[in-house]
C-alpha atoms as a PDB file:
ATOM      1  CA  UNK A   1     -23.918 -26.559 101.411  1.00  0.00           C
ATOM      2  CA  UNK A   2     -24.359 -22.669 100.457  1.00  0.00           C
ATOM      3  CA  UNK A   3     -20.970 -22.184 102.391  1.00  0.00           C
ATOM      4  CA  UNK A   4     -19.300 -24.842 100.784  1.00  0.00           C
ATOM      5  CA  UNK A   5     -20.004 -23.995  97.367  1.00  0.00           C
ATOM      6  CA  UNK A   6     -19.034 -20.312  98.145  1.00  0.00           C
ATOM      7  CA  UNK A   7     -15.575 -21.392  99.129  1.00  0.00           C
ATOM      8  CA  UNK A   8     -15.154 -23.223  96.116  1.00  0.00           C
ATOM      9  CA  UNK A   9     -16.409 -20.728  94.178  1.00  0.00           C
ATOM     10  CA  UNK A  10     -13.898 -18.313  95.774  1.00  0.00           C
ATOM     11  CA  UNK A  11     -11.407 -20.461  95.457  1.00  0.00           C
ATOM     12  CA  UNK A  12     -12.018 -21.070  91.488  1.00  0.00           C
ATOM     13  CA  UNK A  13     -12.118 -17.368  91.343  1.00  0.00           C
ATOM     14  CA  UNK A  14      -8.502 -16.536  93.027  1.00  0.00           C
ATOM     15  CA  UNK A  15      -6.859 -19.552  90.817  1.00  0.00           C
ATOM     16  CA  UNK A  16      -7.913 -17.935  87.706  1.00  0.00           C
ATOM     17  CA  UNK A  17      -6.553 -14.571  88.712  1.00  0.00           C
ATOM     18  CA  UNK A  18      -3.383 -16.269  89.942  1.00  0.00           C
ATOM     19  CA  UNK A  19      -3.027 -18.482  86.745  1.00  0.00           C
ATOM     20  CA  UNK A  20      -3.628 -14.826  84.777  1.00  0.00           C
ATOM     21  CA  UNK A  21      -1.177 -13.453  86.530  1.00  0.00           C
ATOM     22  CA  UNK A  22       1.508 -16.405  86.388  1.00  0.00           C
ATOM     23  CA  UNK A  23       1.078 -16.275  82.607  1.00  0.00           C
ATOM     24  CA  UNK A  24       1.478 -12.294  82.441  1.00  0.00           C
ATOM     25  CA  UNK A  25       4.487 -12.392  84.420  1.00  0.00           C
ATOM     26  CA  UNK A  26       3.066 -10.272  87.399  1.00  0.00           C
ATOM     27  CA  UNK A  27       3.282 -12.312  90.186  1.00  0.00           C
ATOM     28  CA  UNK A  28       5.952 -11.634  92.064  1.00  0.00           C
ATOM     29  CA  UNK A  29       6.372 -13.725  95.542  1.00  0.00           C
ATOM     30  CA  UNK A  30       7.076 -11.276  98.528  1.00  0.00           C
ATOM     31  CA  UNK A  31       9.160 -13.421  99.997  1.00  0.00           C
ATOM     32  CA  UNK A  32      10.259 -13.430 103.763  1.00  0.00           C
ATOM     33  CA  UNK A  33      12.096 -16.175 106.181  1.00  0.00           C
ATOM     34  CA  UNK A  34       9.595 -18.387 107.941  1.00  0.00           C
ATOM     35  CA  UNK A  35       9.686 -21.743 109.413  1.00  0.00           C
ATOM     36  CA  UNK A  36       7.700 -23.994 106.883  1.00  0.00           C
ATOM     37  CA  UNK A  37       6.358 -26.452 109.764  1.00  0.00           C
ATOM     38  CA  UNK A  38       4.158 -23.907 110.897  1.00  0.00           C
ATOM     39  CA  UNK A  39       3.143 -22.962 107.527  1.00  0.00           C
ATOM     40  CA  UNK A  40       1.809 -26.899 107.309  1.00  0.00           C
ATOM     41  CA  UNK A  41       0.253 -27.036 110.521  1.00  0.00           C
ATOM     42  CA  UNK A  42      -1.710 -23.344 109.781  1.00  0.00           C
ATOM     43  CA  UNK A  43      -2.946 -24.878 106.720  1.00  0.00           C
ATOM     44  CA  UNK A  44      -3.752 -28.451 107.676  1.00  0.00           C
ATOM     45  CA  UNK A  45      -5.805 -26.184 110.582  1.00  0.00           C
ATOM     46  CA  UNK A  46      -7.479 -24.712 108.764  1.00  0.00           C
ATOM     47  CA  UNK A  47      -8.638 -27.263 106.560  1.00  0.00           C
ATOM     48  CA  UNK A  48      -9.992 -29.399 108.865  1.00  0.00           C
ATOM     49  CA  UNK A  49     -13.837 -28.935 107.532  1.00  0.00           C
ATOM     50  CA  UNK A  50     -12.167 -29.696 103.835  1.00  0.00           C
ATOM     51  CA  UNK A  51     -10.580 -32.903 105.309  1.00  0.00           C
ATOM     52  CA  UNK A  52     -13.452 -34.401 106.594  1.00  0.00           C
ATOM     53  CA  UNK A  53     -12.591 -36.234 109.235  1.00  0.00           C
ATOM     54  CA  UNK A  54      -9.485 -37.772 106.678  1.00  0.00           C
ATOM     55  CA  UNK A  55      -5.906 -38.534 109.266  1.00  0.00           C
ATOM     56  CA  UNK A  56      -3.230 -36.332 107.920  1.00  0.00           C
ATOM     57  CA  UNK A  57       0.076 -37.879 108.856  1.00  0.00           C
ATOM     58  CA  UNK A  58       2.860 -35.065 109.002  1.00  0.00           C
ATOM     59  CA  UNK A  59       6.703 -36.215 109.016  1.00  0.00           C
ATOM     60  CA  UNK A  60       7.932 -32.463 110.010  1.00  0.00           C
ATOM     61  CA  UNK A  61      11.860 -32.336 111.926  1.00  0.00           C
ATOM     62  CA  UNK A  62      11.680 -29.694 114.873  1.00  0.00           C
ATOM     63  CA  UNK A  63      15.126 -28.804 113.512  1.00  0.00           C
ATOM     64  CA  UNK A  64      14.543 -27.607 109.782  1.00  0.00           C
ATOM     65  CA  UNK A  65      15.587 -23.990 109.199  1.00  0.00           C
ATOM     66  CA  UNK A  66      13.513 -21.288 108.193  1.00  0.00           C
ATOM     67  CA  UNK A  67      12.876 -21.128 104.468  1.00  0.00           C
ATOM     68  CA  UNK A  68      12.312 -17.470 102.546  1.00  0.00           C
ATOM     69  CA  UNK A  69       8.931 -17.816 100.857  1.00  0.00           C
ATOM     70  CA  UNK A  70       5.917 -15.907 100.405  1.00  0.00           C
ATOM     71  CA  UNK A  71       3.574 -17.321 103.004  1.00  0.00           C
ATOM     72  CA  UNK A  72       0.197 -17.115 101.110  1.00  0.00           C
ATOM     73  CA  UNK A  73       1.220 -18.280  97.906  1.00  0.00           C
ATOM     74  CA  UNK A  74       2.570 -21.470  99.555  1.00  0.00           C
ATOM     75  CA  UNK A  75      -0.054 -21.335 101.529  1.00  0.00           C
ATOM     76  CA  UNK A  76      -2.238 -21.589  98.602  1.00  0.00           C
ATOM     77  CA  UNK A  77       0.147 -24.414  97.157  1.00  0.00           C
ATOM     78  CA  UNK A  78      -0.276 -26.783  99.793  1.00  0.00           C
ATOM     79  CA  UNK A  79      -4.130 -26.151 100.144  1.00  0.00           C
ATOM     80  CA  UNK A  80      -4.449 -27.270  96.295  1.00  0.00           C
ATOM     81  CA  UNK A  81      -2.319 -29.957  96.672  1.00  0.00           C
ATOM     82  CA  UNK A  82      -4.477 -31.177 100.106  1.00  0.00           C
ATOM     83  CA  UNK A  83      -7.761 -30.796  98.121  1.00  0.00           C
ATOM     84  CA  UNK A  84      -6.499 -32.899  95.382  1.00  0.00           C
ATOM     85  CA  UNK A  85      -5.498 -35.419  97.706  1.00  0.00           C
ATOM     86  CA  UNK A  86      -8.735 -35.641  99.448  1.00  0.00           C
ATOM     87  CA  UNK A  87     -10.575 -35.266  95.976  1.00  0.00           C
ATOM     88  CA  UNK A  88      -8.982 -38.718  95.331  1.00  0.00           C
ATOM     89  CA  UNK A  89      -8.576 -40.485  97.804  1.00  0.00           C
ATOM     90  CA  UNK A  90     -11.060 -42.730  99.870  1.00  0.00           C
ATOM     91  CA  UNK A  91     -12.684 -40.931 103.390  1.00  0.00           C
ATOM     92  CA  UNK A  92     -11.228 -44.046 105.464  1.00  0.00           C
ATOM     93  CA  UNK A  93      -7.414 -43.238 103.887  1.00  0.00           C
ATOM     94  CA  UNK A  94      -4.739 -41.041 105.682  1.00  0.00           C
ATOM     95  CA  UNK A  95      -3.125 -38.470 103.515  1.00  0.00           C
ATOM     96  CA  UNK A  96       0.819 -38.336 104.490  1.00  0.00           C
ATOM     97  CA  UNK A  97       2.566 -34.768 104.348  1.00  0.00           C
ATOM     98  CA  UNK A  98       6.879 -34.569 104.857  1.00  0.00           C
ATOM     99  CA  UNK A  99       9.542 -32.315 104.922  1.00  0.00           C
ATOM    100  CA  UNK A 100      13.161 -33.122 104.628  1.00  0.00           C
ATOM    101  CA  UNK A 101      16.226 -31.230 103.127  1.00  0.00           C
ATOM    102  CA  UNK A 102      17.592 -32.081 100.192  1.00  0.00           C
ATOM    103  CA  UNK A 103      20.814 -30.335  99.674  1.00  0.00           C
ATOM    104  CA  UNK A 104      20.212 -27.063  98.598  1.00  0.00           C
ATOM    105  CA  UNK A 105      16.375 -26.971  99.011  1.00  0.00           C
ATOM    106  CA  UNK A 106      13.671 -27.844 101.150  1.00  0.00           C
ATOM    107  CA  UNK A 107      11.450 -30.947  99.736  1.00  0.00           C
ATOM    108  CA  UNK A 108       7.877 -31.093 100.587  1.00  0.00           C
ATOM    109  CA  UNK A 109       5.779 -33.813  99.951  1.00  0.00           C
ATOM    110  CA  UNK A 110       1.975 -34.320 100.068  1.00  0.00           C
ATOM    111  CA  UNK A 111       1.037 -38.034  99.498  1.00  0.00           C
ATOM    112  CA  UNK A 112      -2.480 -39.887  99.137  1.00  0.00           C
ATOM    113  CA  UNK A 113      -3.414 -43.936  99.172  1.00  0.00           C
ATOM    114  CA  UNK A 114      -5.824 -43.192  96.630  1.00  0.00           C
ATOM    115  CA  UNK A 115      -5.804 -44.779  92.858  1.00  0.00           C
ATOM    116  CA  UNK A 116      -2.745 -43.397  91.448  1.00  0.00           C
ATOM    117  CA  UNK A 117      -2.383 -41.366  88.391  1.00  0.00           C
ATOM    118  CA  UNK A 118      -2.187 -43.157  85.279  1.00  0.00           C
ATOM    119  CA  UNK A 119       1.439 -43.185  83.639  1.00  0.00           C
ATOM    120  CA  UNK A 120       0.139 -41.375  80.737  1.00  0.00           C
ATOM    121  CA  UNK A 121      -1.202 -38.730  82.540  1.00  0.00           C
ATOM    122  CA  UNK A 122       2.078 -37.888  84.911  1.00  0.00           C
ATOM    123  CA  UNK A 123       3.843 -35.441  82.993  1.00  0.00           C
ATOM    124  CA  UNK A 124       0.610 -33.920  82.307  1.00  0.00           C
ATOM    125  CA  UNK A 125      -0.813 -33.058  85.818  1.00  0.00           C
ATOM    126  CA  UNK A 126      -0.012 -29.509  85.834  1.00  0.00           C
ATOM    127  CA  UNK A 127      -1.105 -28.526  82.148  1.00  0.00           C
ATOM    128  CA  UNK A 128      -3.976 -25.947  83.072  1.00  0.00           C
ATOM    129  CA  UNK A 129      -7.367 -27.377  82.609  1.00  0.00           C
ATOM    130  CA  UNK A 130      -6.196 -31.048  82.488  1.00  0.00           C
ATOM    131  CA  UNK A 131      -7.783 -33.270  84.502  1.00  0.00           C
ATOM    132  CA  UNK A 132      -7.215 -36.998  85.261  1.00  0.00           C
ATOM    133  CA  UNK A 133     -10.745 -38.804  84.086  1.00  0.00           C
ATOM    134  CA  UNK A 134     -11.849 -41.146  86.195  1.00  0.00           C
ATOM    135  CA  UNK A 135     -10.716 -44.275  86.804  1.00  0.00           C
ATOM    136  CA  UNK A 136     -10.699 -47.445  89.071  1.00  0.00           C
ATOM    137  CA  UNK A 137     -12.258 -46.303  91.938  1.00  0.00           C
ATOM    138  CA  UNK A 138     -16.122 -44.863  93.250  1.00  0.00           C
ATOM    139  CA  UNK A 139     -13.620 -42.418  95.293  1.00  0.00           C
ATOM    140  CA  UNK A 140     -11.845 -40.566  91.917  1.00  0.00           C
ATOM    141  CA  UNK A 141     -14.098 -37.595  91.059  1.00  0.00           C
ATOM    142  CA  UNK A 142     -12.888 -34.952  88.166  1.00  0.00           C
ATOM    143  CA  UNK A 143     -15.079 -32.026  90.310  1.00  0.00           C
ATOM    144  CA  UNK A 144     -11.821 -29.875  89.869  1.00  0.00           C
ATOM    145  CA  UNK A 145     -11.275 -26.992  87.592  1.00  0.00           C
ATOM    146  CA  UNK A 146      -8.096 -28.515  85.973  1.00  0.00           C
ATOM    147  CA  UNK A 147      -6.027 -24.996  87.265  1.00  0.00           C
ATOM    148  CA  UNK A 148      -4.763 -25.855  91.103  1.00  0.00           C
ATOM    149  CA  UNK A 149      -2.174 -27.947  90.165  1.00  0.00           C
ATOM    150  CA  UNK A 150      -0.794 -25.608  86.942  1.00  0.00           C
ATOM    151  CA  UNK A 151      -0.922 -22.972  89.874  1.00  0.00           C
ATOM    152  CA  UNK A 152       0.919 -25.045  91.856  1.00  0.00           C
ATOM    153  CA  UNK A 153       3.967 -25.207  89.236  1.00  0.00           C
ATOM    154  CA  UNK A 154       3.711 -21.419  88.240  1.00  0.00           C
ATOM    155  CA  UNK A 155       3.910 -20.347  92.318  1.00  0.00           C
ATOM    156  CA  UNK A 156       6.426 -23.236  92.820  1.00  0.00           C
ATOM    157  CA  UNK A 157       8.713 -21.562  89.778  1.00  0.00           C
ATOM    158  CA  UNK A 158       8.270 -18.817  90.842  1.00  0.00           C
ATOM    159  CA  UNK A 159      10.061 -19.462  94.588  1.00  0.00           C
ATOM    160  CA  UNK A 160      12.816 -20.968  91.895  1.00  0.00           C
ATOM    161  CA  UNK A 161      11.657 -24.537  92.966  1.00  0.00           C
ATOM    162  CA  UNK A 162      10.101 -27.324  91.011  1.00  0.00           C
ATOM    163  CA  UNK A 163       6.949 -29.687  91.530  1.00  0.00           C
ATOM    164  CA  UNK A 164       6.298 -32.879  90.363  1.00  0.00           C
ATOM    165  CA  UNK A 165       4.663 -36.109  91.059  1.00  0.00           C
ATOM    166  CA  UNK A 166       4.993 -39.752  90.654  1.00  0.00           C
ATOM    167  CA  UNK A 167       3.103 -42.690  91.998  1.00  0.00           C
ATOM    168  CA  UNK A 168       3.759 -44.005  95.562  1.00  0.00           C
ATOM    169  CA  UNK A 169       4.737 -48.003  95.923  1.00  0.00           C
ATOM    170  CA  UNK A 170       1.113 -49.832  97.847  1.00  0.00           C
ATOM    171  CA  UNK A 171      -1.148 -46.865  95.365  1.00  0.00           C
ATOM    172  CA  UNK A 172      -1.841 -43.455  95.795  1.00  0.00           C
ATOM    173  CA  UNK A 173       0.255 -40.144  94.683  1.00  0.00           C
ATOM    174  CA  UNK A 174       2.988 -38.350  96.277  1.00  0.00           C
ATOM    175  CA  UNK A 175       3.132 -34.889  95.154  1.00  0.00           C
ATOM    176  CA  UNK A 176       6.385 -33.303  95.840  1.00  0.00           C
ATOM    177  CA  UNK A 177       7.523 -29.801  95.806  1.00  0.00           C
ATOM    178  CA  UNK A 178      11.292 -27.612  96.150  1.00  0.00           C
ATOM    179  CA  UNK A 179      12.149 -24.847  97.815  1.00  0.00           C
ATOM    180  CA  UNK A 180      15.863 -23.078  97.937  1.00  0.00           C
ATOM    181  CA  UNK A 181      17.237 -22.910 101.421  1.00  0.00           C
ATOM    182  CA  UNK A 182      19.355 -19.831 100.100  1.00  0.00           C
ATOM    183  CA  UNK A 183      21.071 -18.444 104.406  1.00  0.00           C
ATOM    184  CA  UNK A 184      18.983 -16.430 106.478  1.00  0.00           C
ATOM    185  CA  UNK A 185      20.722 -13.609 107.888  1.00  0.00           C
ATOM    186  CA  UNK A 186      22.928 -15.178 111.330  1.00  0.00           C
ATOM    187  CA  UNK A 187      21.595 -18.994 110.445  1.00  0.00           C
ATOM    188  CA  UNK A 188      24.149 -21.134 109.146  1.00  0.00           C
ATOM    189  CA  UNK A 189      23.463 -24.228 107.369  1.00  0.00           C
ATOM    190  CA  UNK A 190      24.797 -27.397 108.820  1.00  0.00           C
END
């Protein structure tokens, strides 16, 4: 318990400095070409204790070309967006994660089968220190700080992609996120 609430402290801690330094203008991505499957299965790895014992579904082609990012702010994207889903969603539901291109950028998704997001809130999501209040089900908790999603959109922006979500057909959310394919040096795009 004393470990848990350490890592969330921690992690509390490093989204306010991002979303300080998203708002200042100072974060810069130090971006470099690396294949984003990998960067999934690192994180979904690693946040195996955080999943507890939840099925994560991945949808990831073998043949999906390297993307320039900055590996620990999408990193840190794709945690957030992982937490949120198992935040609300029930223990017994799989969360669903995809990749596919979509023309000039990479589209990432992150779904849940949990309650949804009420319409009203949608476009709201990502204001800093919003929070969806509870609603149909025991498994929706507002335990969040309201920031990991607004740092979602500022490190999203800031890889000149965009995030949004909507609500999935059968309930649940499906979180999706782009980033530009731009060429890596000898790749060609199909």
């Amino acid at each position: 318990a004393i470990v848990r609430e350490a890592d969330r402290l921690n992690r509390l801690v490093a989204n306010l400095l991002d979303m300080s330094r998203i708002e200042g203008g100072a974060l810069k991505p130090e971006k470099e070409w690396y294949p984003i499957n990998e960067l999934i299965q690192d994180v979904v790895a690693r946040m195996q204790p955080v999943l507890q014992g939840r099925v994560v579904h991945t949808d990831l082609p073998a043949d999906l070309p390297p993307v320039k990012l900055d590996y620990l702010q999408i990193d840190q994207v794709l945690t957030n967006l992982l937490e949120n889903a198992v935040r609300y969603t029930p223990a017994e539901s799989p969360i669903d994660i995809g990749v596919r291109l979509d023309g000039e950028y990479m589209l990432i998704s992150v779904a849940d089968r949990g309650p949804g997001i009420p319409a009203a809130d949608l476009d709201r999501v990502f204001d800093k220190f919003y929070r969806v209040m509870e609603t149909q089900t025991k498994a929706t908790r507002t335990t969040g700080s309201g920031l990991g999603l607004a740092v979602c959109k500022g490190l999203v922006e800031a890889h000149g992609g965009r995030i949004w979500v909507e609500n999935r057909q059968g309930g649940g959310a499906i979180f999706q996120f782009t980033l530009p394919l731009g060429e890596a040096e000898g790749i060609k795009k199909a």
